[in-house]
PDB file of N, CA and C in Angstrom:
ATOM      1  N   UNK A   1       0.852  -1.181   0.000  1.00  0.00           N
ATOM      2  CA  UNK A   1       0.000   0.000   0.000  1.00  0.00           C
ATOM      3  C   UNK A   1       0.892   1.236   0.000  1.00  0.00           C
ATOM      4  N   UNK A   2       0.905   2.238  -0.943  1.00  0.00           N
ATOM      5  CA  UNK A   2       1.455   3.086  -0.904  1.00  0.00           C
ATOM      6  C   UNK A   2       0.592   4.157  -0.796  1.00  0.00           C
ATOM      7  N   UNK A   3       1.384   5.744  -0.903  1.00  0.00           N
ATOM      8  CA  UNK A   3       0.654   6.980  -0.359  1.00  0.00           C
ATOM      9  C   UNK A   3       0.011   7.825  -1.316  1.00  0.00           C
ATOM     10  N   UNK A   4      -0.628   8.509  -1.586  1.00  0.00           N
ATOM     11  CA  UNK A   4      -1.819   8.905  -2.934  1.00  0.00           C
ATOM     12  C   UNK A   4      -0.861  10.440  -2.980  1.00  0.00           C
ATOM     13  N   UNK A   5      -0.212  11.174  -1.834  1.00  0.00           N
ATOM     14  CA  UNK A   5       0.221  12.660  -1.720  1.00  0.00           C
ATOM     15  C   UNK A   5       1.663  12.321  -1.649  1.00  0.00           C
ATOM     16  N   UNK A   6       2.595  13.214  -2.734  1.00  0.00           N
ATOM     17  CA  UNK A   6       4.171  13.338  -2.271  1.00  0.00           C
ATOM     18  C   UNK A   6       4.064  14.369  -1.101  1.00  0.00           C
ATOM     19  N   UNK A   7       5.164  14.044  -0.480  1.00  0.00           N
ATOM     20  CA  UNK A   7       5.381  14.673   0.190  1.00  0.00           C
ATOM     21  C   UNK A   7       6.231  16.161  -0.072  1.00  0.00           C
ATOM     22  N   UNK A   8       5.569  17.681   0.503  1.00  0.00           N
ATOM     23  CA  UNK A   8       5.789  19.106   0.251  1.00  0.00           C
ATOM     24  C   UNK A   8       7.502  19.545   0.899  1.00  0.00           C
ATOM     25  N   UNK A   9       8.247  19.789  -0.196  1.00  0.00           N
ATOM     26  CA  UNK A   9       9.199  20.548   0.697  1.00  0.00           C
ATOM     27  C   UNK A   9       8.892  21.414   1.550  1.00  0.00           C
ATOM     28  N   UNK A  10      10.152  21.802   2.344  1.00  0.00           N
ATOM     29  CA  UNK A  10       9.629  23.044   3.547  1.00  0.00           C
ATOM     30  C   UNK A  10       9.253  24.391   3.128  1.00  0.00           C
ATOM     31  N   UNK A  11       9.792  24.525   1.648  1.00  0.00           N
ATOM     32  CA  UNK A  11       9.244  25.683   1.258  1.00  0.00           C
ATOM     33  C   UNK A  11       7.882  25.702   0.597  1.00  0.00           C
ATOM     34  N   UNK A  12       7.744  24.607   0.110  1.00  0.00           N
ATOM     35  CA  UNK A  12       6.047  24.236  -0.355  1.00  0.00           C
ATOM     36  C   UNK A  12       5.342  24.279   1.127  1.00  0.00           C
ATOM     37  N   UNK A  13       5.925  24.053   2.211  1.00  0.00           N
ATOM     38  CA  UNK A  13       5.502  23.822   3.141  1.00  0.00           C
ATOM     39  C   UNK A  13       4.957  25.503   4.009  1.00  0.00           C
ATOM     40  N   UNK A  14       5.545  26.315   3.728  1.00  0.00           N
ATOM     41  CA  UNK A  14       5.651  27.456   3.853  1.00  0.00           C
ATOM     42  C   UNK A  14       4.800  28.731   3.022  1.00  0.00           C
ATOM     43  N   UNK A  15       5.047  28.189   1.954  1.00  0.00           N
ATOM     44  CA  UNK A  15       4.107  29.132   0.761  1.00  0.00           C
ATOM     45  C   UNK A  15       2.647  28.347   1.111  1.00  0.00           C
ATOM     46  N   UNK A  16       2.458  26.947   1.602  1.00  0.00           N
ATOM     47  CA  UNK A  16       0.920  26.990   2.031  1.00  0.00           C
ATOM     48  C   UNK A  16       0.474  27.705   2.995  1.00  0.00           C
ATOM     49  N   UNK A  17       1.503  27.811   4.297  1.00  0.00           N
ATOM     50  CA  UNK A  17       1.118  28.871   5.547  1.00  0.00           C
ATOM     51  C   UNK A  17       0.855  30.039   4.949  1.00  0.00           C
ATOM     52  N   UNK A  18       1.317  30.763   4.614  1.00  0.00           N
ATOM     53  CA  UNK A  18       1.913  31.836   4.416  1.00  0.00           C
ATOM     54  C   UNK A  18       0.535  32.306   3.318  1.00  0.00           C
ATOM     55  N   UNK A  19       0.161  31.298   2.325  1.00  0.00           N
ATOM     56  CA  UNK A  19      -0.942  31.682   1.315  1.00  0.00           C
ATOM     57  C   UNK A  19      -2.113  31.890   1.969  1.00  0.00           C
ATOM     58  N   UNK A  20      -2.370  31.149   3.061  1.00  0.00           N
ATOM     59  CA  UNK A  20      -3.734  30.852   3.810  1.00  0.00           C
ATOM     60  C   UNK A  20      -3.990  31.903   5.121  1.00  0.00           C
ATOM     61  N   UNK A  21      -3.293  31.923   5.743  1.00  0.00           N
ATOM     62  CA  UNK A  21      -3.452  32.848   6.653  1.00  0.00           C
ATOM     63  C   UNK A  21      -1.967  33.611   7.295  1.00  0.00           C
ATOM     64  N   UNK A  22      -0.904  33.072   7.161  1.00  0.00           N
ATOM     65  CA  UNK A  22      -0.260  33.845   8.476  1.00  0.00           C
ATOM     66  C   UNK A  22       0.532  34.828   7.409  1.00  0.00           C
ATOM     67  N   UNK A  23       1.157  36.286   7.906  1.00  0.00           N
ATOM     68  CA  UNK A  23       1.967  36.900   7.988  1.00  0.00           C
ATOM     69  C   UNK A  23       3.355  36.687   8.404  1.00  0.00           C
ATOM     70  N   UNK A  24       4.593  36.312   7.905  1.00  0.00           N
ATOM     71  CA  UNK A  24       5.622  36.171   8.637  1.00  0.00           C
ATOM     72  C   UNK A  24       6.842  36.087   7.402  1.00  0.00           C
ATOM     73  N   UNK A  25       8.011  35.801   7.821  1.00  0.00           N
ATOM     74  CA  UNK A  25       9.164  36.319   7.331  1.00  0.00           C
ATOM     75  C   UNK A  25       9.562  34.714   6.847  1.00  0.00           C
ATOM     76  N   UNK A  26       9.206  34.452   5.377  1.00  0.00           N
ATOM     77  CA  UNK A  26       9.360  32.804   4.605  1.00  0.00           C
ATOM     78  C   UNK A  26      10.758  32.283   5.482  1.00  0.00           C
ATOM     79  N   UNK A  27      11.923  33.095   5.825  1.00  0.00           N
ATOM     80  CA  UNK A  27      13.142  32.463   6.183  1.00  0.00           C
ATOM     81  C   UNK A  27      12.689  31.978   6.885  1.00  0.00           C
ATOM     82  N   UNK A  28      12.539  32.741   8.183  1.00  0.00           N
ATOM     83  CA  UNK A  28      12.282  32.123   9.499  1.00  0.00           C
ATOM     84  C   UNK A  28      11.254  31.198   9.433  1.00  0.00           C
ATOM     85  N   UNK A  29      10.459  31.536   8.564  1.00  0.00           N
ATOM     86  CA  UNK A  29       9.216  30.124   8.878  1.00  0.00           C
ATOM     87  C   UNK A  29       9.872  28.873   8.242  1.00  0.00           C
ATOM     88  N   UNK A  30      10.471  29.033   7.268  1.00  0.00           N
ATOM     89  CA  UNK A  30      11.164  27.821   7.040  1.00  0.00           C
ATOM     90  C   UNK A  30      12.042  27.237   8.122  1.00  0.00           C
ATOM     91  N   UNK A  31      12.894  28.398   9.031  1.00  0.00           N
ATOM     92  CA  UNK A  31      13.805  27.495   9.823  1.00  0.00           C
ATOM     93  C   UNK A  31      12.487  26.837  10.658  1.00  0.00           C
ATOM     94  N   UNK A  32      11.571  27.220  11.716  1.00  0.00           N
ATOM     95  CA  UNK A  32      10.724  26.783  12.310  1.00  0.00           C
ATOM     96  C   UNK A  32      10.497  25.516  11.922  1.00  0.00           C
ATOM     97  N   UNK A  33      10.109  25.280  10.331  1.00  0.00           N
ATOM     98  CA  UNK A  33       8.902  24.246  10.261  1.00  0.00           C
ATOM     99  C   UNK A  33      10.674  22.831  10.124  1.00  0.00           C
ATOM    100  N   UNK A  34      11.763  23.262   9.855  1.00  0.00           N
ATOM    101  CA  UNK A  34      12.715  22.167  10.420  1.00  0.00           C
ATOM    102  C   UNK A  34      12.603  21.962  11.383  1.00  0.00           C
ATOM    103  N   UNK A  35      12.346  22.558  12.418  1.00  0.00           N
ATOM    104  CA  UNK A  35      12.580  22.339  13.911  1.00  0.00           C
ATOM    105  C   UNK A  35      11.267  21.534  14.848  1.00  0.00           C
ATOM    106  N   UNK A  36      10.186  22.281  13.899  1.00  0.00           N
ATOM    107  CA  UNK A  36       8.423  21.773  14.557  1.00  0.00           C
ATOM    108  C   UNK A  36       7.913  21.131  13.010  1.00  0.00           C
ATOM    109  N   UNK A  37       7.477  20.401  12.782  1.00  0.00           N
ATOM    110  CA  UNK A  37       6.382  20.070  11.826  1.00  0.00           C
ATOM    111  C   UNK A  37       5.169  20.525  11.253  1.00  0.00           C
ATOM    112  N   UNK A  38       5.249  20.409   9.926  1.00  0.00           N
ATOM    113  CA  UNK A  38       3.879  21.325   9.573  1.00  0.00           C
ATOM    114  C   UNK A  38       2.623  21.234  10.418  1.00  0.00           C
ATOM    115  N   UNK A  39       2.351  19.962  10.727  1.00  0.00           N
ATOM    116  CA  UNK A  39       1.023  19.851  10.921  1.00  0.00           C
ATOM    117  C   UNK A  39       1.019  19.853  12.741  1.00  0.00           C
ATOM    118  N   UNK A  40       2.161  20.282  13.440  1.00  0.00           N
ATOM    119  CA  UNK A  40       1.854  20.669  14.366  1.00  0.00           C
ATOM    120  C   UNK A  40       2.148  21.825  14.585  1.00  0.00           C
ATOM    121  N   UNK A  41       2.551  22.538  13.882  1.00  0.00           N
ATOM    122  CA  UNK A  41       2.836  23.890  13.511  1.00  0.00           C
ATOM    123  C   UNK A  41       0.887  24.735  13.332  1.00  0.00           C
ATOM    124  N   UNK A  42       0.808  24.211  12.422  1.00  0.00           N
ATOM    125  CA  UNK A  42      -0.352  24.309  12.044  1.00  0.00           C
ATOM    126  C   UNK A  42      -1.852  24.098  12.915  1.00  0.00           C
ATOM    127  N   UNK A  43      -1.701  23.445  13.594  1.00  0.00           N
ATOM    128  CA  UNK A  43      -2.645  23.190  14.766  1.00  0.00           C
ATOM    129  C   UNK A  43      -2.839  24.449  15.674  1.00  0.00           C
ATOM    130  N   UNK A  44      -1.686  25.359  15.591  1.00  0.00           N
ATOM    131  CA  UNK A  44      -1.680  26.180  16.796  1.00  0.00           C
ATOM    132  C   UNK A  44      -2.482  27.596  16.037  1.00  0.00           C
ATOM    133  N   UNK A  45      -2.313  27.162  15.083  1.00  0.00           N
ATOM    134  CA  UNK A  45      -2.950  28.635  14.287  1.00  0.00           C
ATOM    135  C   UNK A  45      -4.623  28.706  14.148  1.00  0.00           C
ATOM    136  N   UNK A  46      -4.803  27.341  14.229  1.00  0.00           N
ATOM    137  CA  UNK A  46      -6.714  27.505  13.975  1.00  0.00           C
ATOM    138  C   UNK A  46      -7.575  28.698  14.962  1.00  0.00           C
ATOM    139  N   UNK A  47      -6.640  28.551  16.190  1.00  0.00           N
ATOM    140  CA  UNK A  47      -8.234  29.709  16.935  1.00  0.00           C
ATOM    141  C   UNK A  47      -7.965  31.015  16.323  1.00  0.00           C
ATOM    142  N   UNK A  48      -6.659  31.465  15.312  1.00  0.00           N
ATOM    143  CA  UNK A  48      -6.850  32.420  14.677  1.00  0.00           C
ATOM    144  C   UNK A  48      -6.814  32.751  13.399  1.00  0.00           C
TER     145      UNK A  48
END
């Protein structure tokens, strides 16, 4: 069984934040999302 989605570089990973809601500086969000993961990255942003 394999996976239906490749997986997003960190900068694909970034231009989705960044398109959808947040404001911020692509470098730094890129270093971040090395350090934390998108999708728990992402969790913290829904109540805003």
């Amino acid at each position: 069984m394999g996976y239906d989605k490749e997986a997003l570089s960190f900068e694909d990973q970034a231009d989705k934040i960044l398109g959808r809601y947040l404001v911020a500086d692509k470098e730094k969000l890129i270093e971040y999302l090395k350090n934390v993961n998108y999708y728990r990255f992402s969790g913290y942003l829904y109540p805003f």
